[in-house]
Protein backbone atom coordinates (compact mmCIF):
# COMPACT_ATOMS: atom_id res chain seq x y z
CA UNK A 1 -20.51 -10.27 9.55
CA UNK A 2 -17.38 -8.28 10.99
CA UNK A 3 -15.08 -9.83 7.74
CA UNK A 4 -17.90 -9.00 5.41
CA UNK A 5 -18.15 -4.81 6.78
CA UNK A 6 -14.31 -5.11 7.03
CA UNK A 7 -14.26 -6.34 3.14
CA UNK A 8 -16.99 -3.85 1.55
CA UNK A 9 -14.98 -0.93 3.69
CA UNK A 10 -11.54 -1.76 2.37
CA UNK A 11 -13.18 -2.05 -1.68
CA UNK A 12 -14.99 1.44 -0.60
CA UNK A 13 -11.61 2.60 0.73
CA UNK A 14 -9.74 1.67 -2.45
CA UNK A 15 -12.12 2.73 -5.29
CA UNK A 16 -13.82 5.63 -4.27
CA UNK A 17 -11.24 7.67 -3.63
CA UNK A 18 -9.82 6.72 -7.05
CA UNK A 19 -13.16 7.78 -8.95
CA UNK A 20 -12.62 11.03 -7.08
CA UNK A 21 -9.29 11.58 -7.99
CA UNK A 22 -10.66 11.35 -11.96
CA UNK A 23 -14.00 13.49 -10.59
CA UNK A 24 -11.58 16.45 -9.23
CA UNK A 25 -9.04 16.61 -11.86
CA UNK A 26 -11.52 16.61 -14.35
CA UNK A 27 -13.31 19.13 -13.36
CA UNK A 28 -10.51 21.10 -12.75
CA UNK A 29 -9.60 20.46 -16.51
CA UNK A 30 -13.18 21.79 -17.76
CA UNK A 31 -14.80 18.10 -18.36
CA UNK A 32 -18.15 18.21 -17.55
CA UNK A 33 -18.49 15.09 -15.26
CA UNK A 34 -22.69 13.50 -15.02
CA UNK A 35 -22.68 11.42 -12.37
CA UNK A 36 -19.78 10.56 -9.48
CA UNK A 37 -21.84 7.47 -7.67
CA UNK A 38 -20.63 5.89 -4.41
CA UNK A 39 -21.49 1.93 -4.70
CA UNK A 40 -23.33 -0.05 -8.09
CA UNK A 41 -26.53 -1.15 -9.45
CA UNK A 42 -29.98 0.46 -8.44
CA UNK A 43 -30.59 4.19 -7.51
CA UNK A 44 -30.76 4.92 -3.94
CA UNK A 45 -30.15 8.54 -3.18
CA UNK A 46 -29.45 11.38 -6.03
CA UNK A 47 -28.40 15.04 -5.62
CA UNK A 48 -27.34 17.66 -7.72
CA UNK A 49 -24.35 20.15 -7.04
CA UNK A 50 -22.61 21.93 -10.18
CA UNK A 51 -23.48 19.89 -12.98
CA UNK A 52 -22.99 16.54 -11.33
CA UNK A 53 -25.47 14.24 -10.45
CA UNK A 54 -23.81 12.60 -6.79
CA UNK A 55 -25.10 9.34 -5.97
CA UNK A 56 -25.73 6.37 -3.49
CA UNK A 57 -26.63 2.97 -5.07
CA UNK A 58 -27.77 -0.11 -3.49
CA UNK A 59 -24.65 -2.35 -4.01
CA UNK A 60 -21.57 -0.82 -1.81
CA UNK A 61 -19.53 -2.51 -3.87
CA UNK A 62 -16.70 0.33 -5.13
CA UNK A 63 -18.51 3.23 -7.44
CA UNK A 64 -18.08 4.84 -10.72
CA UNK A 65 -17.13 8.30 -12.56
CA UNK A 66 -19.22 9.19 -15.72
CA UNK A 67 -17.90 11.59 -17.52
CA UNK A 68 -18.96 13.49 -20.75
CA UNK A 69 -17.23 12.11 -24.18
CA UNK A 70 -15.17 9.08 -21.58
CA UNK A 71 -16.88 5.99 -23.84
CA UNK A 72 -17.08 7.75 -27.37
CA UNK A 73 -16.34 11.07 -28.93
CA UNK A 74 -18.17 14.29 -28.11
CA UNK A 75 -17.78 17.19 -30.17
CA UNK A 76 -18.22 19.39 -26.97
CA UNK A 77 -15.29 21.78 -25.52
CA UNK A 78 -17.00 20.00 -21.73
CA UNK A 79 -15.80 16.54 -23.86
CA UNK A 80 -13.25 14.53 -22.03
CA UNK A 81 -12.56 13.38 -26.22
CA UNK A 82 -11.99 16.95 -26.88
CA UNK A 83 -9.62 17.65 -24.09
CA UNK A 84 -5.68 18.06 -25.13
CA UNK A 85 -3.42 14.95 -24.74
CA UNK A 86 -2.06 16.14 -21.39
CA UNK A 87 -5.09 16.47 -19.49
CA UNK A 88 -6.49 13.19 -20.77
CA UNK A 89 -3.22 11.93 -19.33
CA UNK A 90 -3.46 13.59 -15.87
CA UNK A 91 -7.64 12.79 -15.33
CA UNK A 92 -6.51 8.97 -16.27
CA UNK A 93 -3.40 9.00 -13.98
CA UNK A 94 -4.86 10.73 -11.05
CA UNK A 95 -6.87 7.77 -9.99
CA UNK A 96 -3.45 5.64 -9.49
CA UNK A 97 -2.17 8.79 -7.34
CA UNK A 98 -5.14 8.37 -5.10
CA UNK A 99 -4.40 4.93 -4.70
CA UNK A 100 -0.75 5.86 -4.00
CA UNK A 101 -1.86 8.42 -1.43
CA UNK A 102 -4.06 6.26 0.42
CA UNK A 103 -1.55 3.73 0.92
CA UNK A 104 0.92 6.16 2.35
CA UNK A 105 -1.90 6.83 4.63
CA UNK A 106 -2.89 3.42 5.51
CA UNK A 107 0.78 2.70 6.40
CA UNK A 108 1.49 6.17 8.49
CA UNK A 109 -1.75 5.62 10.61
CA UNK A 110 -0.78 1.52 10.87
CA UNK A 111 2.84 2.73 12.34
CA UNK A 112 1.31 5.33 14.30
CA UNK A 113 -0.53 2.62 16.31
CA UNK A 114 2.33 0.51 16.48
CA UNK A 115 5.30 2.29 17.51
CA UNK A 116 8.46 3.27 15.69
CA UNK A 117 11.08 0.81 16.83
CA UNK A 118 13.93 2.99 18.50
CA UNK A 119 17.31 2.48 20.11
CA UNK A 120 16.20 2.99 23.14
CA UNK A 121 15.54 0.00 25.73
CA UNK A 122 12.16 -1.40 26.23
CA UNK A 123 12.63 -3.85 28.50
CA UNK A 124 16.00 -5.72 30.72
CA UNK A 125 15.14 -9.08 31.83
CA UNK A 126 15.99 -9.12 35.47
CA UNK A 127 18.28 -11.73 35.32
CA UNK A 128 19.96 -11.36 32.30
CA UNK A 129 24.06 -9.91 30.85
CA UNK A 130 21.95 -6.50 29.95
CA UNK A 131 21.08 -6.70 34.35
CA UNK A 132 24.18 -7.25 35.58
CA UNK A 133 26.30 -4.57 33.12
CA UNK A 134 23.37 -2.17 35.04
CA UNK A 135 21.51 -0.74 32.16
CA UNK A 136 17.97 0.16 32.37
CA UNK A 137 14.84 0.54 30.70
CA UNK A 138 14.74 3.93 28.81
CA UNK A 139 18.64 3.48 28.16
CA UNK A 140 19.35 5.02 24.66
CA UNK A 141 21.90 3.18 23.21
CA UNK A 142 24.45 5.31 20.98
CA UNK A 143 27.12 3.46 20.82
CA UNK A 144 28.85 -0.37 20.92
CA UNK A 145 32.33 -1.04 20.69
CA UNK A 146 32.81 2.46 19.58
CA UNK A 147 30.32 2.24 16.39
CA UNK A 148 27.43 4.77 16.25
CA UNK A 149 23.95 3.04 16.70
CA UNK A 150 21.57 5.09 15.53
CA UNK A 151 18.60 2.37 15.20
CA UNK A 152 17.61 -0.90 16.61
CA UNK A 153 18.88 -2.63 13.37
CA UNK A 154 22.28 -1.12 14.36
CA UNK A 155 21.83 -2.34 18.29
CA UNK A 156 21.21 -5.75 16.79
CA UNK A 157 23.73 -5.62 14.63
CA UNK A 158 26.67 -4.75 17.41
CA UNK A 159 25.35 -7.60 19.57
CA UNK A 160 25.53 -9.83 16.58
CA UNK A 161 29.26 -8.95 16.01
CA UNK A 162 30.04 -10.39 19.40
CA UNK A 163 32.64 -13.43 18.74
CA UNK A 164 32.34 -15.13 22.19
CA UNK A 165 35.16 -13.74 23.38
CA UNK A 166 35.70 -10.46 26.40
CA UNK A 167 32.72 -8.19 26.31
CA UNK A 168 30.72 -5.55 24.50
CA UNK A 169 31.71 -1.64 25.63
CA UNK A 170 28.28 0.02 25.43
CA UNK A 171 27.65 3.83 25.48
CA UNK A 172 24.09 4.65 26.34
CA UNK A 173 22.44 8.34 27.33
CA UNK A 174 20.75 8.58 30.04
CA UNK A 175 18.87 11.25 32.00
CA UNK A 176 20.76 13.55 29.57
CA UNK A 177 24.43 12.00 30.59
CA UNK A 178 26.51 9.36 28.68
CA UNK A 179 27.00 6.22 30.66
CA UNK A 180 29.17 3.46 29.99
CA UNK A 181 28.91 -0.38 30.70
CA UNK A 182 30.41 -3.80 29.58
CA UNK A 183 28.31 -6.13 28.84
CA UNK A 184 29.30 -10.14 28.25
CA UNK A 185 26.53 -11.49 25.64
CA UNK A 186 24.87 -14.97 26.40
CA UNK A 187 24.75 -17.93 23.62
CA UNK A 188 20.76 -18.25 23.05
CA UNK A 189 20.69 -22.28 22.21
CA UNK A 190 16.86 -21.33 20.90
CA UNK A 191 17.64 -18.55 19.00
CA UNK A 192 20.83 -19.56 17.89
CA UNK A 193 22.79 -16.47 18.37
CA UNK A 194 24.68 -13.96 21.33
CA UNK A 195 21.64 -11.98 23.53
CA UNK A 196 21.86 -9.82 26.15
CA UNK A 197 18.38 -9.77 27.44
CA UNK A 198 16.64 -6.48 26.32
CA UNK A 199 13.83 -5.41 24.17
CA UNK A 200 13.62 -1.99 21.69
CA UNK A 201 11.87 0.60 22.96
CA UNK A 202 8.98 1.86 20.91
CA UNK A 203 7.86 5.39 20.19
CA UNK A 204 4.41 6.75 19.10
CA UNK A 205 5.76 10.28 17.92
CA UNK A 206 3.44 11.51 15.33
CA UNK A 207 6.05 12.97 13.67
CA UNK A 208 8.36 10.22 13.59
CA UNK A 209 5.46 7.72 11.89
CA UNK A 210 4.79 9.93 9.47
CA UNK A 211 8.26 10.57 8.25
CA UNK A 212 8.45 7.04 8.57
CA UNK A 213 5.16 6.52 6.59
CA UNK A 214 6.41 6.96 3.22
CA UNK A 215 9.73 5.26 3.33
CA UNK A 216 7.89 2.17 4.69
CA UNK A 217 5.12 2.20 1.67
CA UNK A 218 8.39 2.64 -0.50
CA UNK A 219 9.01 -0.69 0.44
CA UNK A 220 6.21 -2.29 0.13
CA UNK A 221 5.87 -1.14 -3.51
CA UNK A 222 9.08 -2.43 -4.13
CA UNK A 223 7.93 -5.22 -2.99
CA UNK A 224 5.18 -5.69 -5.28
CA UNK A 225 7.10 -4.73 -8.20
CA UNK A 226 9.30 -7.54 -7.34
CA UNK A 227 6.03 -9.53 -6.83
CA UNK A 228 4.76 -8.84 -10.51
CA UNK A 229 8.09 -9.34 -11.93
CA UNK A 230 8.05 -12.73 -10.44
CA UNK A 231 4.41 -13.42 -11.59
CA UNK A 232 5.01 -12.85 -15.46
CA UNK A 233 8.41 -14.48 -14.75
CA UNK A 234 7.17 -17.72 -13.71
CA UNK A 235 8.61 -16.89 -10.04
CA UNK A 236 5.06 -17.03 -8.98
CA UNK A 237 1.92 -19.17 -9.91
CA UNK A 238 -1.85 -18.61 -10.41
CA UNK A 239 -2.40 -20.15 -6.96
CA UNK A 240 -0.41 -17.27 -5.16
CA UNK A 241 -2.33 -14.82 -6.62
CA UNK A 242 -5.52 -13.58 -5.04
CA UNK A 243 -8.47 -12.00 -6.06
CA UNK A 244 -11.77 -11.29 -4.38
CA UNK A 245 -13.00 -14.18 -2.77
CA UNK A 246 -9.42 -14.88 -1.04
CA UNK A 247 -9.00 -11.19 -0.37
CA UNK A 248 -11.84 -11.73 2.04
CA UNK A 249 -9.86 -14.59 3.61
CA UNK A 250 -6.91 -12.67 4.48
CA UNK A 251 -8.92 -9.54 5.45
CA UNK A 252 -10.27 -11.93 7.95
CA UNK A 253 -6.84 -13.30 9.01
CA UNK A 254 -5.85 -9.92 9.09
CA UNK A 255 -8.58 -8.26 11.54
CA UNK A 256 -7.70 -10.60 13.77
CA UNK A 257 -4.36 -9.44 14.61
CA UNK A 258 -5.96 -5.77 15.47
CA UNK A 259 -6.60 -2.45 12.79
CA UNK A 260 -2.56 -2.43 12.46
CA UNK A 261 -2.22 -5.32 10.07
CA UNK A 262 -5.78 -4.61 8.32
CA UNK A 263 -4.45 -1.31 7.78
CA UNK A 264 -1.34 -2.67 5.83
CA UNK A 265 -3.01 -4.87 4.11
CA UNK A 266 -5.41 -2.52 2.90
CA UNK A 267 -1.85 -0.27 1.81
CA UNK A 268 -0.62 -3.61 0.10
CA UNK A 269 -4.10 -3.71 -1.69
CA UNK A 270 -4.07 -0.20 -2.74
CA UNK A 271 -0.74 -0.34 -4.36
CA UNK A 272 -1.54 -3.65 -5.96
CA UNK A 273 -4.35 -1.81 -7.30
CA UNK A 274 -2.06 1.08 -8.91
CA UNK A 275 0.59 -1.02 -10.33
CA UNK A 276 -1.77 -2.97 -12.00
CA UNK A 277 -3.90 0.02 -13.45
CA UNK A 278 -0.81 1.31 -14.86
CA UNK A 279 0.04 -2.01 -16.42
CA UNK A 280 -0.42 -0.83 -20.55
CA UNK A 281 -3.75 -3.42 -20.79
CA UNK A 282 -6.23 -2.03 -22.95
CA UNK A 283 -9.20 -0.89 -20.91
CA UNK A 284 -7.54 -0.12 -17.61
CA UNK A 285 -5.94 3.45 -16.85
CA UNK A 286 -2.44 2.22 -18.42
CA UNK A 287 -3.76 0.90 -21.27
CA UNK A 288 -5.54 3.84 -22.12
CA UNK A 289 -2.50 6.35 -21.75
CA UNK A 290 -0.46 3.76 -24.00
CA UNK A 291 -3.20 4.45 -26.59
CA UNK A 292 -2.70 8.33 -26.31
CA UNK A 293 0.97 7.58 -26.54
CA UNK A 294 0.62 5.59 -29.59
CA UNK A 295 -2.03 7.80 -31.20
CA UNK A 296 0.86 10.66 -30.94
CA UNK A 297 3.69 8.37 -32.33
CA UNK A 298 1.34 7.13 -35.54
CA UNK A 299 0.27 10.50 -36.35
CA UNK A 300 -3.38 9.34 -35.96
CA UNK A 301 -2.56 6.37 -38.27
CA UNK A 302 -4.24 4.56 -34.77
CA UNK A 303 -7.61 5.47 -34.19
CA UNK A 304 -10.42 5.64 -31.80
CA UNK A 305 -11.99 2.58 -33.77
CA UNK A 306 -8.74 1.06 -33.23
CA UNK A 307 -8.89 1.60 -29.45
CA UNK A 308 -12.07 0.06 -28.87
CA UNK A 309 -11.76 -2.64 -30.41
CA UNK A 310 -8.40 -3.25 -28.75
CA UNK A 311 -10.28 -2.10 -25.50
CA UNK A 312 -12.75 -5.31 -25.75
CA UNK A 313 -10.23 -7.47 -26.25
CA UNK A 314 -8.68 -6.63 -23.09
CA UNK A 315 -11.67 -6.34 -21.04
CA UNK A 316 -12.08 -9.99 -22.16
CA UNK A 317 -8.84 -10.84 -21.04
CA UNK A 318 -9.16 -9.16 -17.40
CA UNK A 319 -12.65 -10.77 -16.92
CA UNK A 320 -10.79 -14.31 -18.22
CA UNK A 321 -8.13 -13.21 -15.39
CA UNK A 322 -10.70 -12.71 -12.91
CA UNK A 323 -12.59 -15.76 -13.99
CA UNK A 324 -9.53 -17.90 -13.77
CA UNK A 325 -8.14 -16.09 -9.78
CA UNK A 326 -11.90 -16.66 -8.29
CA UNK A 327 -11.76 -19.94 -9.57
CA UNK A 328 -8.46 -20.67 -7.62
CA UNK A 329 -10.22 -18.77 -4.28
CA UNK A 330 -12.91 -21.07 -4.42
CA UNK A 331 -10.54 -24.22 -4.53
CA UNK A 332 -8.25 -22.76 -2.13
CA UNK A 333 -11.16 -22.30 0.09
CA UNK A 334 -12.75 -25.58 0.33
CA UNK A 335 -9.62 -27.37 -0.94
């Protein structure tokens, strides 16, 4: 029941926010919107605020944005048809941004729960090199071997550079004052590498995670761009790729590490979801702006005829997709 809530929370998360991003700038381009509609199928709740019916349906499974002229041509100046080429372009595209924004928000709030890793110690095991040299828990290290260390990855890397031979000259701050220590690095059989016994130190600074929050979803888009490229480059198979039914499978796995990780993984869902609405499919947001592209290129040679048909063809070939990935959920799932 708890995966299930989870699940219908994170699709909420990722689509309604999107509709509302098309609602918004929409409206603020004069397109009369009829109906913004949190969830599918039958007709719960209805009210009316300036021209747009808002609604609650049974199925709280995403939701929709209807807007005046969106499926066929209007001759109306409230006609999303009638609207100039860049605001069709900015209604379409604000959806993705909403997608993009949530995930930076996903990812801040994730890290603010978690800790920015510092350079600071977290913990010195009593008996360990880190011990004896004297340094402390708290200990902000700024220095080894005379190299600036200005994050863990840098503390890691100094220890690392230890050959086996004499000791490491660390420079740490403490209580406002620079104190030095040499410190002889222990072979780790386990680990396979020169330790000295100590743990980062974590910080919860709001500021901090947030200036950390965008970098971080920076990376995971790159990520995912790397992960499509490798998908339509044979780097990848149809049985690594997930849809639905094995989404709720790894929103399980992921709840069960704490809101941290679900919170990611709703950010790696989110961006997943943008890239692939900007992909130049006919039918999804992309596709659509291609069309306006091409419609400017040919002069009107292409045509809204044109476009729809074009438009059914690739619905057909994203519900053959999605056809195809549940398919592979199911038989990863009992297989």
């Amino acid at each position: 029941m708890k995966t299930a809530i989870l699940f219908i929370l994170m699709l909420l998360v990722l689509i309604i926010p999107h509709e509302w991003g098309h609602m918004i700038v929409a409206k603020k381009c004069g397109v009369r919107v009829f109906e913004f509609s949190v969830g599918m199928g039958p007709l719960l709740f209805k009210w009316e605020k300036g021209g747009t019916q808002y609604s609650i349906r049974l199925l709280p499974l995403g939701g929709f944005c209807r807007m005046e002229g969106e499926e066929e041509a209007v001759d109306s100046p409230t006609s999303y048809s009638n609207q100039p080429n860049g605001k069709k372009v900015a209604i379409l595209l604000a959806g993705v941004t909403m997608n993009i924004i949530i995930a930076v928000l996903a990812v801040t709030i994730s890290i603010c729960i978690t800790g920015v890793v510092t350079n600071s110690i977290g913990d010195v095991n009593p008996s360990s090199p880190a011990a004896v040299a004297g340094l402390q828990s708290g200990d902000k290290i700024v220095e080894i071997n005379g190299a600036q260390t200005k994050s863990w990855e840098e503390v890691s890397e100094g220890i690392r550079s230890y050959d086996g031979k004499g000791s490491l000259d660390f420079t740490v701050e403490r209580d406002g004052k620079e104190v030095s220590a040499e410190v002889t690095p222990e072979y780790n059989e386990e680990a396979g590498s020169y330790m000295i016994g100590i743990t980062a130190g974590v910080s919860k600074n709001v500021w901090e995670c947030a200036r950390l929050g965008p970098k971080t979803t920076w990376e995971l888009n790159k990520a995912m761009l790397q992960g499509f490229k490798m998908l339509f480059t044979g780097g990848l198979s149809a049985d690594d790729v997930a849809g639905p039914v094995g989404l709720v499978k790894v929103v399980d796995q992921a709840a069960s590490y704490g809101i941290a990780p679900y919170l990611m993984l709703l950010a790696l869902v989110s961006l997943n979801l943008a890239i692939f609405n900007v992909i130049p499919i006919p039918g999804l947001d992309g596709g659509k702006v291609f069309f306006i592209i091409l419609k400017i290129i040919s002069r009107g040679k292409i045509d809204d005829e044109m476009e729809n048909k074009a438009t059914l063809i690739g619905m057909a070939l994203i519900l053959a997709l999605f056809i195809l990935i549940t398919f592979n959920d199911v038989k990863n799932l009992f297989g």
